[in-house]
Protein backbone atom coordinates (compact mmCIF):
# COMPACT_ATOMS: atom_id res chain seq x y z
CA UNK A 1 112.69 50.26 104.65
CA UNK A 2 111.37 53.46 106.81
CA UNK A 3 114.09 54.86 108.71
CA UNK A 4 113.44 57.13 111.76
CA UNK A 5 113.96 60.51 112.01
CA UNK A 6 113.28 63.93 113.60
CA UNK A 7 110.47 65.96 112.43
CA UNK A 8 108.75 69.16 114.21
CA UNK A 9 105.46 68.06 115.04
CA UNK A 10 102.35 69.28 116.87
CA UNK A 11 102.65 68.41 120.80
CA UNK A 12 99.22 70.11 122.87
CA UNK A 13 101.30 68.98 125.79
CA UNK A 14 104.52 70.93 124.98
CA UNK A 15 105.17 74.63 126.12
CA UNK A 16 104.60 76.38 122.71
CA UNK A 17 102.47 73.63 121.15
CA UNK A 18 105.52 72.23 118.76
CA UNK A 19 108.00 69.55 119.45
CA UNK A 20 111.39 67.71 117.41
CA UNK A 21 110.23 64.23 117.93
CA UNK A 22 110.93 60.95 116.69
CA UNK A 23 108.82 59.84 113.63
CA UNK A 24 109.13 57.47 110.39
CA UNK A 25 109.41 58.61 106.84
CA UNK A 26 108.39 55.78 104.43
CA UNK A 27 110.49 55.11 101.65
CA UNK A 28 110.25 57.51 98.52
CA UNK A 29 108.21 56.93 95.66
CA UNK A 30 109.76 56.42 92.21
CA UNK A 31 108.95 60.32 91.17
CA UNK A 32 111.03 61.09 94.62
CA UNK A 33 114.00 62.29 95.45
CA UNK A 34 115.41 61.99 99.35
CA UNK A 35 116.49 64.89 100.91
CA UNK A 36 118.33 65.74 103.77
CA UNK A 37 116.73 69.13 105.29
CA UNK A 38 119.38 72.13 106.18
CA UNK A 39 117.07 75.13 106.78
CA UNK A 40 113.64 75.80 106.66
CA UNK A 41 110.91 78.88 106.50
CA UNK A 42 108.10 79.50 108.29
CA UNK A 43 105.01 81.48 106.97
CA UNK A 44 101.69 82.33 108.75
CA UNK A 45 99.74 80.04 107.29
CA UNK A 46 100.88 76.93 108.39
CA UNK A 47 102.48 78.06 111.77
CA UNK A 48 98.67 79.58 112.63
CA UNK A 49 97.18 76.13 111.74
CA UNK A 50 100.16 74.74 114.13
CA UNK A 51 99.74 76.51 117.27
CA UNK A 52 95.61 77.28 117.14
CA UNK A 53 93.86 74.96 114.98
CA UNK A 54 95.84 71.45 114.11
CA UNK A 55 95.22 68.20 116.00
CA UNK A 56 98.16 66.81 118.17
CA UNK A 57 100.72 64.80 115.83
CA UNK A 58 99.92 66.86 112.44
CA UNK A 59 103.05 67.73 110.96
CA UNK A 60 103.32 71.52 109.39
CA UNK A 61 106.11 72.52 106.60
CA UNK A 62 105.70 73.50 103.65
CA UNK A 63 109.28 75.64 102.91
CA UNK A 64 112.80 73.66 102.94
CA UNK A 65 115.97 73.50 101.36
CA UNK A 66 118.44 71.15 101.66
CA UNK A 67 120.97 68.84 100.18
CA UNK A 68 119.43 65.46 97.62
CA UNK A 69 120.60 62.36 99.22
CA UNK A 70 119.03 59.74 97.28
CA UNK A 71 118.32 60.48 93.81
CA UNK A 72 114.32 59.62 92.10
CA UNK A 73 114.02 56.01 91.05
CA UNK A 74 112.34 56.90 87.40
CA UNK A 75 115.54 58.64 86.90
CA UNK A 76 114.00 62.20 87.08
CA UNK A 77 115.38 65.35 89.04
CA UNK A 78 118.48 66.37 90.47
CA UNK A 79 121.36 63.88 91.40
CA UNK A 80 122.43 63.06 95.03
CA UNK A 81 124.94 65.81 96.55
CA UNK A 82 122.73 68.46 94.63
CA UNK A 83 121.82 71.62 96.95
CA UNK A 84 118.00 72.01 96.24
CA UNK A 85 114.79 74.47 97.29
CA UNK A 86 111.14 72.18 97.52
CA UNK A 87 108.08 72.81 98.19
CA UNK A 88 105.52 70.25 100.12
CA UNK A 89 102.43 70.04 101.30
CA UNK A 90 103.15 69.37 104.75
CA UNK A 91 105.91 68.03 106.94
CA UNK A 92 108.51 69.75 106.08
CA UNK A 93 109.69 70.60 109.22
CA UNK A 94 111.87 67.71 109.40
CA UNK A 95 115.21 66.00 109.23
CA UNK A 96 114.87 64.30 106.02
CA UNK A 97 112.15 64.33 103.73
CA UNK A 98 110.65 62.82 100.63
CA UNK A 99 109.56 65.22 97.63
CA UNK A 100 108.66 64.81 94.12
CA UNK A 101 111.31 66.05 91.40
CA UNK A 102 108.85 68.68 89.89
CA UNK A 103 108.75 70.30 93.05
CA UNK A 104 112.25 70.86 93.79
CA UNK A 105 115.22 73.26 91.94
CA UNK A 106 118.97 73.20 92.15
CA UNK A 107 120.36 76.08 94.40
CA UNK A 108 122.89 77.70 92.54
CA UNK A 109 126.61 77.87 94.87
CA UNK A 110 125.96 81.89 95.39
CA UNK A 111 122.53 81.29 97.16
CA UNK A 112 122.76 80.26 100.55
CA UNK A 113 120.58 77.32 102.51
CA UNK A 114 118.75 80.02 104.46
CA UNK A 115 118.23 82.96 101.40
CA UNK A 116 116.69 79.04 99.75
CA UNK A 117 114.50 78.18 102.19
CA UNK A 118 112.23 81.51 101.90
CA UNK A 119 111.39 81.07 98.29
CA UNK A 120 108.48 78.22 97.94
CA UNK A 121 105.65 80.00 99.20
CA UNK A 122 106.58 83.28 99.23
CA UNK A 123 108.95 83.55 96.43
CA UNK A 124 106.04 81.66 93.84
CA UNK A 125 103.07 82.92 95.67
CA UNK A 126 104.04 86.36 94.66
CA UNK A 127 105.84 85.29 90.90
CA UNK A 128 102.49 83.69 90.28
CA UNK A 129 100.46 86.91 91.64
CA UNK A 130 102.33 89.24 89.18
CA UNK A 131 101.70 86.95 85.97
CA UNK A 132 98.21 88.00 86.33
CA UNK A 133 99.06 91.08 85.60
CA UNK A 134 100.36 89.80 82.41
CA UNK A 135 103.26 92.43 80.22
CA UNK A 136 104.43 94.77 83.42
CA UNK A 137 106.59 97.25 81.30
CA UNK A 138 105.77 100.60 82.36
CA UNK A 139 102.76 99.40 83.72
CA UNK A 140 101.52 100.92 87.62
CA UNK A 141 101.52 97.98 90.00
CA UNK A 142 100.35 98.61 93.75
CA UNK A 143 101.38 96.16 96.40
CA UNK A 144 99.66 96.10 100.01
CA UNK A 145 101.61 94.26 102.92
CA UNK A 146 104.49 95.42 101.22
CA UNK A 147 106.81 94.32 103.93
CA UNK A 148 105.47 91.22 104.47
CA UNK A 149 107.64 87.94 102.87
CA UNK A 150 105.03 87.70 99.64
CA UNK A 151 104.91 91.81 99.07
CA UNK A 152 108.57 92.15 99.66
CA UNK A 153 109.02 89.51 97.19
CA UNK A 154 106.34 91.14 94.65
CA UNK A 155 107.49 94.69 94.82
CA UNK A 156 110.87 93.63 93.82
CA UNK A 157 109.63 91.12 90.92
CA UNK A 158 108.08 93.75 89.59
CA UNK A 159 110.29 96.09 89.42
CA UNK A 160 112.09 94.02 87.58
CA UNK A 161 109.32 93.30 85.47
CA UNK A 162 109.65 97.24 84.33
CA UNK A 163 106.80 98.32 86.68
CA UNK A 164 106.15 101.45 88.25
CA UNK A 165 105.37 99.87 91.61
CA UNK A 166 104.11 101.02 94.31
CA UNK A 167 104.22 99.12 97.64
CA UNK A 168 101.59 100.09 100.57
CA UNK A 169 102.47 99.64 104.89
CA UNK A 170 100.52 100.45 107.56
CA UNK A 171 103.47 101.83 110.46
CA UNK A 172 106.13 104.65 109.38
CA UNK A 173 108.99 102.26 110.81
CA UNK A 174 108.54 99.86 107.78
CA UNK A 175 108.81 102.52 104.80
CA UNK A 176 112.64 101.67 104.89
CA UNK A 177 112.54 98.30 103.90
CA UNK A 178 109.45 98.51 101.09
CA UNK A 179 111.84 101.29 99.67
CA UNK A 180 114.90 99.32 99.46
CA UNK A 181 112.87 96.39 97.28
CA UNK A 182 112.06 98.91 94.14
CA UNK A 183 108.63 100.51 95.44
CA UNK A 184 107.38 103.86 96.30
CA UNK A 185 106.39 103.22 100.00
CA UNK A 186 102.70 104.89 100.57
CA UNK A 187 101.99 104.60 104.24
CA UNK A 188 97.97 104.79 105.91
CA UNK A 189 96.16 103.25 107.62
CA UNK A 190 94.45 101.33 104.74
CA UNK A 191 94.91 100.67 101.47
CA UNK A 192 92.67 104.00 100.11
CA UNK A 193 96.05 106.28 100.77
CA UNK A 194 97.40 104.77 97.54
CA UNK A 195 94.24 106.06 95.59
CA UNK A 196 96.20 109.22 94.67
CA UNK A 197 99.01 107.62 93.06
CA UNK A 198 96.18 104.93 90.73
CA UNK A 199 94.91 103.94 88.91
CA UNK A 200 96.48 100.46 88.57
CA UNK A 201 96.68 97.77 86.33
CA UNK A 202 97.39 95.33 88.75
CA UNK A 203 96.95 95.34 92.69
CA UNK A 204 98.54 92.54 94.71
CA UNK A 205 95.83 92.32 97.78
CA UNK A 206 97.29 89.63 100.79
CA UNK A 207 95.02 91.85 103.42
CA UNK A 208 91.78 91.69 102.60
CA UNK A 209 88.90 93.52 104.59
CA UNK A 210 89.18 97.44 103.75
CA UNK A 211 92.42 96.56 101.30
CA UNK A 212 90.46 94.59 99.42
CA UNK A 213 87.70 97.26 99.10
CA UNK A 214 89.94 99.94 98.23
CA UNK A 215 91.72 97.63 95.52
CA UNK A 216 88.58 97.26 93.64
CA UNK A 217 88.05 101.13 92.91
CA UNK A 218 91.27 101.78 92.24
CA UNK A 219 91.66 99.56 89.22
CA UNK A 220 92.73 100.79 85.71
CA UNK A 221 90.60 99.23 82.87
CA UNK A 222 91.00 95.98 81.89
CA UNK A 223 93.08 95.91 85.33
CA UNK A 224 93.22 93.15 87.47
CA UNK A 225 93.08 92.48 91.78
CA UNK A 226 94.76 89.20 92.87
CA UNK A 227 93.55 89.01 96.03
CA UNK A 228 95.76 85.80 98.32
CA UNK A 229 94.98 86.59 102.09
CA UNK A 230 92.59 87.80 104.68
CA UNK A 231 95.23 88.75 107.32
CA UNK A 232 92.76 91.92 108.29
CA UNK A 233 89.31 90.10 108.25
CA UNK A 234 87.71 87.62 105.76
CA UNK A 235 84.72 89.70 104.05
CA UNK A 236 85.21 93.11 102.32
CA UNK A 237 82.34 95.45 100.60
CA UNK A 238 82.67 97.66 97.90
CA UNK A 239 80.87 99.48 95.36
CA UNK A 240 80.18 97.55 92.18
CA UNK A 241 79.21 100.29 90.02
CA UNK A 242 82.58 101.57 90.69
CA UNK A 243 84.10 98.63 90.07
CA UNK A 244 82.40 96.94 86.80
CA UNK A 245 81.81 100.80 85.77
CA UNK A 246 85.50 100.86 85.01
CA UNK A 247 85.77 98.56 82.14
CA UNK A 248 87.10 95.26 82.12
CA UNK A 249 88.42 94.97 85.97
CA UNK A 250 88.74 91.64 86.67
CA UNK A 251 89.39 89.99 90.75
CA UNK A 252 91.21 86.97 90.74
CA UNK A 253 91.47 85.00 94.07
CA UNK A 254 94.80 83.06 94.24
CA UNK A 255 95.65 79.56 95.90
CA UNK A 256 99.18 78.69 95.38
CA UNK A 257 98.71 74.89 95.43
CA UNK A 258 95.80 75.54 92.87
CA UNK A 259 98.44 77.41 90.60
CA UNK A 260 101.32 74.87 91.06
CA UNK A 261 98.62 71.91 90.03
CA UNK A 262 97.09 73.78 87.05
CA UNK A 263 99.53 76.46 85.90
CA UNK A 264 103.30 75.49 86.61
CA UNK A 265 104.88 72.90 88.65
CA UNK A 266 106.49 74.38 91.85
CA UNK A 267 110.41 73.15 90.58
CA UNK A 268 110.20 75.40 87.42
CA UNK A 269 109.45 78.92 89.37
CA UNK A 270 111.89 78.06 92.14
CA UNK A 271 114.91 77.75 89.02
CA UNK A 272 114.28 80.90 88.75
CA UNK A 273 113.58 82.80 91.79
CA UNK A 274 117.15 80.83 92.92
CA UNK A 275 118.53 82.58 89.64
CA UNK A 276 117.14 85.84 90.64
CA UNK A 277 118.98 85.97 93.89
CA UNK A 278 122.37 84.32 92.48
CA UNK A 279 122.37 87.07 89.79
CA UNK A 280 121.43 89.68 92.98
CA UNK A 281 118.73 90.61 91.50
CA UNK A 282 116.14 89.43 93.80
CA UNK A 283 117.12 89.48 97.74
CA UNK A 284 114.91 87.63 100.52
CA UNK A 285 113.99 89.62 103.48
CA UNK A 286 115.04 87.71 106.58
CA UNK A 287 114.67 89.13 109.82
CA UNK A 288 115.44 86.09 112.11
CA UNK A 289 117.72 83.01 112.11
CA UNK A 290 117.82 80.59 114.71
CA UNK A 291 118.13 76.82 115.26
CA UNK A 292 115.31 74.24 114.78
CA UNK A 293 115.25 73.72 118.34
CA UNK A 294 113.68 77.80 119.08
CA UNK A 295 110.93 76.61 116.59
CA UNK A 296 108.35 77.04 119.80
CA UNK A 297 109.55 80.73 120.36
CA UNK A 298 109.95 82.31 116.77
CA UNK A 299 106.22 80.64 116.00
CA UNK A 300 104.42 82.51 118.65
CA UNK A 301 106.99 85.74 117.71
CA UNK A 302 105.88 85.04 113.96
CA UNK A 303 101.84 84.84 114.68
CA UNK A 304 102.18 88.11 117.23
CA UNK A 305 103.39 90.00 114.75
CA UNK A 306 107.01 90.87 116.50
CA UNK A 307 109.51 90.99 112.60
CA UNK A 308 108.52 91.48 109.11
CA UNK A 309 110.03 89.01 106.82
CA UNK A 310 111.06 85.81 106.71
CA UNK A 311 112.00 83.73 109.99
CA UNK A 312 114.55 80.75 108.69
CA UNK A 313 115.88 77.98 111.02
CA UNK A 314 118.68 75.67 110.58
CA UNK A 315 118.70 71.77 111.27
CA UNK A 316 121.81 70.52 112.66
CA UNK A 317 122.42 67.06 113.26
């Protein structure tokens, strides 16, 4: 039978726009498992849907981890009492939830709930970015939003992919941090103060606008642009004959549900990003961690821009 349960759920009469409120969660489907939610992670996506664009009553969430409570009818996934990471579409924000087995991943004991919670998006959004790049050995790799949760994350997978990476911010203040994750910080105001260091075979573009311009002439041939956000502006120019004169450059635009539907399911890159970080080889960025409850505040803080990195909140009964 649907039980009832708290989930975090758009409220256009609520100070912040997002409310814990009462709601059901149907019973899970035989590919299922039932999990009860510890911690979860926002990301700008979702939260800017939340609080500018989505109707009263949607429910955002796409990042959890948590602890498997009832185990998957068919007899696939992990077994109840297993800590897991999963990935859904929406309404994650929640108490409990229902996911599918091939989107979740055992959390080995060294990983905490919180260090969990930050992989789905980021953690595969930028594992998926770099395998576009194909063999990384020795190869130059040039990151923008380098401090951000995705470039943090893809500056230090590549690096341990062999790369020569490079990882680009836009203040002085964040050089620290894109230095401690493997890269060569390059700080300007755009993307073209990198030029100098090119050219690359692969460029990791989540900015768009002039980034994306500047990735395009800066390719190596046969190199490759995965472009994944707009977080600057939503159309870039740039000059073809530059671009197609080099040989090969290719631009791939990257979806992560598109990947997770048509190149790997979500559980099999979260078994290892978990890995990563039990091994220490991989360490999440988290710059805030607060209760469920602040989930109005650390929003708006997330959209205005006031921490890089990850925000993580915990769910306490």
């Amino acid at each position: 039978m649907p039980q009832t349960i708290r989930a975090i759920v758009v409220d256009a009469g609520t100070l912040g726009r997002l409310a814990i409120k009462p709601v059901e969660l149907r019973d899970p489907d035989r590919d299922e498992v039932g999990v009860r939610v510890t911690a979860i992670s926002l990301n700008r996506g979702e939260t800017r849907r939340a609080l500018q664009m989505a109707e009263p009553g949607w429910r955002p969430g796409w990042d959890f981890a948590g602890v498997v409570e009832t185990a998957a009818a068919d007899g696939s996934g992990p077994k109840p009492g297993t800590r897991v990471v999963g990935l859904l579409p929406s309404g994650a924000w929640a108490e409990r939830v229902n996911c599918r087995t091939h989107a979740v991943a055992a959390v080995p004991e060294a990983v905490s709930d919180a260090e969990a919670a930050t992989l789905p998006v980021a953690g595969l959004t930028a594992l998926h970015a770099l395998r576009q790049g194909g063999l990384l050995l020795g190869r130059k790799v040039l990151v923008d939003g380098a401090s951000g949760g995705v470039g943090h994350f893809a500056c230090q997978l590549a690096a341990q992919a062999g790369a020569h990476v490079w990882g680009h911010v836009r203040r002085e203040e964040h050089r620290a941090a894109v230095a401690e994750c493997s890269a060569e910080p390059v700080v300007g105001p755009n993307l073209a103060a990198a030029k100098a260091h090119g050219p690359f075979w692969l460029i990791v573009d989540s900015v768009g606008a002039s980034a994306l311009s500047a990735a395009l002439g800066m390719l190596a041939p046969n190199g490759t642009c995965v472009t994944l956000g707009v977080s600057e502006g939503p159309t870039a120019s740039f000059e073809s004959r530059e671009f197609f004169g080099t040989g090969g450059a290719k631009l791939y635009g990257l979806t992560l549900f598109h990947e997770l539907m048509s190149v790997e399911r979500a559980g099999i890159g979260l078994a290892l990003l978990a890995d990563l970080i039990a091994a220490k080889k991989l360490r999440p960025q988290i710059a805030v961690e607060a209760p469920w409850t602040e989930i109005g505040n650390i929003a708006h803080r997330l959209i205005d821009r006031e921490f890089t990195g990850k925000a993580v909140l915990h769910i306490r009964g």
